[in-house]
Every structure is written in C-alpha cells, then in structure tokens.
N, C-alpha and C. Protein backbone atom coordinates (compact mmCIF):
# COMPACT_ATOMS: atom_id res chain seq x y z
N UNK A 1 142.95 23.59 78.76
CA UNK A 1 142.62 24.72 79.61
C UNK A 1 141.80 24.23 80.80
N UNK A 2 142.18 24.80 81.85
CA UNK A 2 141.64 24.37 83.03
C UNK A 2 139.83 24.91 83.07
N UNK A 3 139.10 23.90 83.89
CA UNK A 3 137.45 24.37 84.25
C UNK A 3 137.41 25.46 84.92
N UNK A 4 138.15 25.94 85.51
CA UNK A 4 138.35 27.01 86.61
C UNK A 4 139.64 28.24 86.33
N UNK A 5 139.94 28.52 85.52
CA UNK A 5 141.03 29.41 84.88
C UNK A 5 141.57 30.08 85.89
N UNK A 6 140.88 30.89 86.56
CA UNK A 6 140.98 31.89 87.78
C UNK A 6 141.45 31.62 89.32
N UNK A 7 141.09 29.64 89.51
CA UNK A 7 141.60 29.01 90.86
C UNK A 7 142.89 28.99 90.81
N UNK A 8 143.44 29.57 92.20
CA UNK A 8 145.36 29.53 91.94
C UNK A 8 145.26 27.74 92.10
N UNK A 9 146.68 27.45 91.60
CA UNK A 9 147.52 26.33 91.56
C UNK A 9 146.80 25.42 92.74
N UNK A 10 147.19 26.24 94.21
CA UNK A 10 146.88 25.26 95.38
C UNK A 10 145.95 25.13 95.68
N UNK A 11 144.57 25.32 95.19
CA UNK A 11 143.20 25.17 95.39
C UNK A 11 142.64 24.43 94.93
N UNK A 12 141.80 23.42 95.10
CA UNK A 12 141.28 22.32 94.72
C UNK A 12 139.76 23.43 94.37
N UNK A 13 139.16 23.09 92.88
CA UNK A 13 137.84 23.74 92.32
C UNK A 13 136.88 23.08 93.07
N UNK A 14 135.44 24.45 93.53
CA UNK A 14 134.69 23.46 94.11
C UNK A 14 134.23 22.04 93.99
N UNK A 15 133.55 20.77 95.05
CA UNK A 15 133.37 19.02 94.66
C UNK A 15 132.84 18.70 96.10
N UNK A 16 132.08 18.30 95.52
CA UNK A 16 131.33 17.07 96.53
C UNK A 16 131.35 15.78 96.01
N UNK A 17 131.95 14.98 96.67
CA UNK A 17 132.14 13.55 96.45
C UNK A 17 130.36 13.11 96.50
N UNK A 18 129.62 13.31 97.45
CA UNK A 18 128.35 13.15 97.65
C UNK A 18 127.45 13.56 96.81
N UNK A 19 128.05 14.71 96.51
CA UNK A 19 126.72 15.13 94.79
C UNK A 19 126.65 14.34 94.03
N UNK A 20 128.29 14.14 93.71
CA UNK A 20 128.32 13.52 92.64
C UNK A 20 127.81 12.43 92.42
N UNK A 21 127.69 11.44 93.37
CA UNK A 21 127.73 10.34 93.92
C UNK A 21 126.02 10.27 93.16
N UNK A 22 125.00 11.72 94.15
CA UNK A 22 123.64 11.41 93.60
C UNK A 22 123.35 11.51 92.40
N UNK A 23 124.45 12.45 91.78
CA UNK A 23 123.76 12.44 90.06
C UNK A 23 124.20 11.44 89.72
N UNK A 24 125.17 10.69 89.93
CA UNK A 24 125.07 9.48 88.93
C UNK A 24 124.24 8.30 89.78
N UNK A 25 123.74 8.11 90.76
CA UNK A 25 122.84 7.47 91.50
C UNK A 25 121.75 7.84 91.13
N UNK A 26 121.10 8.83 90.88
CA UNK A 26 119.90 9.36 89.99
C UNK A 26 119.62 8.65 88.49
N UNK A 27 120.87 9.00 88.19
CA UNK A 27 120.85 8.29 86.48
C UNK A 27 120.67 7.11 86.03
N UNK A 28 121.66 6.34 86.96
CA UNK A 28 120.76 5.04 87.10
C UNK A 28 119.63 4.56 87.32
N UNK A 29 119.05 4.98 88.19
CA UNK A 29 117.95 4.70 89.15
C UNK A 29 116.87 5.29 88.17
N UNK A 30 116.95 6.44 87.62
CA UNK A 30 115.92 6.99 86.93
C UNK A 30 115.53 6.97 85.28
N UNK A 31 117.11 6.60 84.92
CA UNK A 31 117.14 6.32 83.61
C UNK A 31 117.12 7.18 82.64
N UNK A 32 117.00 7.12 81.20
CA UNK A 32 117.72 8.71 79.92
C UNK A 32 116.16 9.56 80.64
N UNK A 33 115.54 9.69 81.03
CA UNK A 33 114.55 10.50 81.28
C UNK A 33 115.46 12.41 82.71
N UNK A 34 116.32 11.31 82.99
CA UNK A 34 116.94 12.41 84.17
C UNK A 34 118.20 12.31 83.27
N UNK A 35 118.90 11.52 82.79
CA UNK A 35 119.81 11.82 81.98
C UNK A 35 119.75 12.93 81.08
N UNK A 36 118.61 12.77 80.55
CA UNK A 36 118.82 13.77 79.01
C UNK A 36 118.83 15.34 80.31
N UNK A 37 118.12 15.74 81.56
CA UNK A 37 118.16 16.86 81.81
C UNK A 37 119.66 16.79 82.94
N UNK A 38 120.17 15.94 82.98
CA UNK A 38 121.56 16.19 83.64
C UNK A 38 122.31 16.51 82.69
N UNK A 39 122.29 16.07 81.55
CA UNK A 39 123.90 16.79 80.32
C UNK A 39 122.48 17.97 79.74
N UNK A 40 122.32 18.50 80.28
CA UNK A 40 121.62 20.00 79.46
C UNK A 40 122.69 20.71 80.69
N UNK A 41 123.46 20.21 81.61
CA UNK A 41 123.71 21.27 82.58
C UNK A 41 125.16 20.75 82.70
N UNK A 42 124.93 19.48 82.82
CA UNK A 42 126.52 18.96 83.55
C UNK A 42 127.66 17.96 82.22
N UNK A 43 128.61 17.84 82.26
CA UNK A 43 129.50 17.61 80.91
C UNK A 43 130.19 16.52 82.10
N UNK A 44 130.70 15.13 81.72
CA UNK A 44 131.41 14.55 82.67
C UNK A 44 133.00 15.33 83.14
N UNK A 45 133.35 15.97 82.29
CA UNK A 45 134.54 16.68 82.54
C UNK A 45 134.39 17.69 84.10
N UNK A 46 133.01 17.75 84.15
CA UNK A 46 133.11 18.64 85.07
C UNK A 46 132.84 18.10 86.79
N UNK A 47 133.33 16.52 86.21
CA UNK A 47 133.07 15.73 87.68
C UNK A 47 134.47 15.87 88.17
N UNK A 48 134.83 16.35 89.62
CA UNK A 48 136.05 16.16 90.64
C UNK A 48 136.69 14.92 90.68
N UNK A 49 136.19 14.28 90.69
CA UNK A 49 136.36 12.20 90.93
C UNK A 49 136.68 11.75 89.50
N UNK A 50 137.83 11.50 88.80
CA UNK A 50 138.10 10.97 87.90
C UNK A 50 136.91 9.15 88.07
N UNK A 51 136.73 8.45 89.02
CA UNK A 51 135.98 7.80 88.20
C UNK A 51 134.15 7.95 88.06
N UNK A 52 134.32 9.41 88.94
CA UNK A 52 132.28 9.80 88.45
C UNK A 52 132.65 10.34 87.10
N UNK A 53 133.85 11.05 86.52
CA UNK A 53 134.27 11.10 85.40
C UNK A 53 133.60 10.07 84.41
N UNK A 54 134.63 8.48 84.90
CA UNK A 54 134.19 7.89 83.95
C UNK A 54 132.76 7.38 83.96
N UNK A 55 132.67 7.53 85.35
CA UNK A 55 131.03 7.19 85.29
C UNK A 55 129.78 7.92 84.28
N UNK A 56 129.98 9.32 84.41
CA UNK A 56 129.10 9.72 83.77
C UNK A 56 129.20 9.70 82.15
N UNK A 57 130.94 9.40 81.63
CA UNK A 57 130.94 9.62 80.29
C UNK A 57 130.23 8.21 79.95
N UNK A 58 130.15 7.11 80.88
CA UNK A 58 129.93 5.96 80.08
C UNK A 58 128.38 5.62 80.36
N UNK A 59 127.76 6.50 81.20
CA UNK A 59 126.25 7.18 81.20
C UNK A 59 125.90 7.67 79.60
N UNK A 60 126.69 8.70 79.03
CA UNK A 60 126.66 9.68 78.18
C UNK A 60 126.86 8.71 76.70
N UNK A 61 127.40 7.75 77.00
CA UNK A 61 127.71 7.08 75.75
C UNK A 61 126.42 5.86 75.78
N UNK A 62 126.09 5.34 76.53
CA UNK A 62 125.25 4.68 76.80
C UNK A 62 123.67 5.09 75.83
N UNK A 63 123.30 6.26 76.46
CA UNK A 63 122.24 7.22 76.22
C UNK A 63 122.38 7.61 74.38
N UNK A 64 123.75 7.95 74.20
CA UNK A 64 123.96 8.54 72.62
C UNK A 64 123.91 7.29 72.04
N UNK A 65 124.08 6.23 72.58
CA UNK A 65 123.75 4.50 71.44
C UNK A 65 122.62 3.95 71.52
N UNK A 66 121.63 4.91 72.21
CA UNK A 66 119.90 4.32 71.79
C UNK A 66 119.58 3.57 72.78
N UNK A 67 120.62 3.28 74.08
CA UNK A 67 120.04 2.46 75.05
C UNK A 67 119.71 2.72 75.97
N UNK A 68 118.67 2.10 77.20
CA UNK A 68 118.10 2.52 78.21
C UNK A 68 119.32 2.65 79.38
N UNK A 69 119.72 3.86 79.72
CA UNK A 69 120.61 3.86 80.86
C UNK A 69 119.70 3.22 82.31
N UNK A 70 120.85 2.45 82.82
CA UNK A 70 120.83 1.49 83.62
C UNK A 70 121.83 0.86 84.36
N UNK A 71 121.84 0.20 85.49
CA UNK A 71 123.17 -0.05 86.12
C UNK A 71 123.68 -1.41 85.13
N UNK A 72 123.17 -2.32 84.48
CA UNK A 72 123.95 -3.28 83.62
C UNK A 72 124.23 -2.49 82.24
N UNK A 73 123.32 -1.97 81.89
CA UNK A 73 124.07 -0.87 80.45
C UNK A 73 125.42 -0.26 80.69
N UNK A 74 125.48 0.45 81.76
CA UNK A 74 126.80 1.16 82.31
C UNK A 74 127.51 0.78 82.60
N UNK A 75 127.42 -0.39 83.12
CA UNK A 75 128.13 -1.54 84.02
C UNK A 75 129.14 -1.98 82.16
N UNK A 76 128.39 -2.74 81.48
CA UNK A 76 129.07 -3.16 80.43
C UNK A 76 129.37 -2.25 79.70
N UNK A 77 129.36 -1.45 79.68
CA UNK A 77 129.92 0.52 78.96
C UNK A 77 131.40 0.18 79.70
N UNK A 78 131.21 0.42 81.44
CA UNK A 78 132.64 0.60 81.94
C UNK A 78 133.16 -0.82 81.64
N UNK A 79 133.13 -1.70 81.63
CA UNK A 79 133.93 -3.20 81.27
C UNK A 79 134.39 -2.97 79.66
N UNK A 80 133.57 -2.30 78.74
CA UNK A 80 134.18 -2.41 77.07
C UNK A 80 135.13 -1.68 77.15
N UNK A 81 135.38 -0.27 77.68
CA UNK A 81 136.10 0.33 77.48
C UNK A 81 137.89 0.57 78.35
C-alpha cells in the first residue's frame, strides 16, 4: 500500500532531496542521541530517495545492534549488505 493512498498516479508525494540529505547528515554527525528522536517520527520507508532509503535503514540497523551511529558504522552497514 502506498504512503500517500489519496496522491493520484501522476504526482510525485511531497520530498526534499535537501531535508533529507540533513536528517541523515544530522545522524551522523550527532550520533543514536538524534537518532533515537528521528525514528520516534520518521521510518526509512518514508524517505523519497531510494538511497536516503537505504541510508537511513542502515542508520536504523546500526543503532538496533548496540552501536554508536557514525559515518564508518554506516559506511560498513551499507558495504555488508
């Protein structure tokens, strides 16, 4: 089921390439401390950019395995998978 049920076909759901860009630039930079309050709100599914997609799921997996999110934590998150 689509995030947006109600957007016709030819409409792209609202996205900022640039938001996105800062929440996962935040997450890094700030570490599970801004993480844990970015997934109280945001789900990676709900990123426009298939790879802030994968960015944030491999944020999200990072954080759920006890480790300090970080650009080499994430970094080797996106290379395992």
């Amino acid at each position: 089921m689509s995030e947006y049920p109600d957007l016709p076909q030819d409409k792209s759901p609202p996205n900022s390439k640039e938001v996105e860009k800062a929440i996962i630039g935040n997450c890094l930079q700030f570490g599970n401390k801004v993480v844990a309050e970015v997934f109280d709100t945001l789900r990676p599914e709900m990123m426009y950019y298939d790879m802030h997609r994968k960015m944030l799921t491999a944020i999200q997996t990072v954080k759920d395995g006890g480790q300090e999110v970080d650009q080499v934590t994430v970094y080797e998150e996106l290379n395992r998978t």
